[in-house]
Protein backbone atom coordinates (compact mmCIF):
# COMPACT_ATOMS: atom_id res chain seq x y z
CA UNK A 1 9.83 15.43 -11.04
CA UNK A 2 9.26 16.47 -7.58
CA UNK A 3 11.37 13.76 -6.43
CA UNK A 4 14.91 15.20 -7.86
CA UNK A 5 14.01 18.10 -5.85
CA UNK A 6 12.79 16.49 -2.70
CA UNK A 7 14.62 12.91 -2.36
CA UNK A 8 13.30 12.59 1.28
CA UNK A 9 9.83 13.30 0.35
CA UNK A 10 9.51 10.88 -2.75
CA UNK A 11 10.98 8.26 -0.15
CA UNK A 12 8.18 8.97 1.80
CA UNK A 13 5.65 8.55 -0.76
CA UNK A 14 7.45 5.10 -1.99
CA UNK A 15 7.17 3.81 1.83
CA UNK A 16 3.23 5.12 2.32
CA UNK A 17 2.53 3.45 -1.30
CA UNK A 18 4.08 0.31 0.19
CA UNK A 19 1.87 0.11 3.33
CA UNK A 20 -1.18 1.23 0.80
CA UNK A 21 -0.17 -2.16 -1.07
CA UNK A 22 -0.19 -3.72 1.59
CA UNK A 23 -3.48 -2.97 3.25
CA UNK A 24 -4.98 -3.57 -0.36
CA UNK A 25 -3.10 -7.31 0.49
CA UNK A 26 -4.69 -7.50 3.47
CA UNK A 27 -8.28 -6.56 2.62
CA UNK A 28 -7.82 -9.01 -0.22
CA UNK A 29 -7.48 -11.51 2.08
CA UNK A 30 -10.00 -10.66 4.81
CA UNK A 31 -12.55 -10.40 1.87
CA UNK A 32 -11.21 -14.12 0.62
CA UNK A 33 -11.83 -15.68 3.85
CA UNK A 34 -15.04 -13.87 4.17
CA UNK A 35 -16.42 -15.66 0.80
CA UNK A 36 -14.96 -19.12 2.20
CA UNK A 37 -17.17 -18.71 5.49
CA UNK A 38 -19.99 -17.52 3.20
């Protein structure tokens, strides 16, 4: 794995997969409240 090598870098990818989780969480939600309004 690429992340024995490069421990900084596979931190990196942990923390952008975080925020990616989170902006999935968030669109979730703006797409919920959209369907309530509808």
């Amino acid at each position: 794995m690429a992340g024995a090598v490069f421990p900084r870098f596979s931190l990196h990818e942990a923390k952008k997969g975080m925020t990616h989780k989170a902006i999935i969480i968030q669109e979730m939600k703006s797409l919920l409240c959209f369907i309530m309004q509808v």
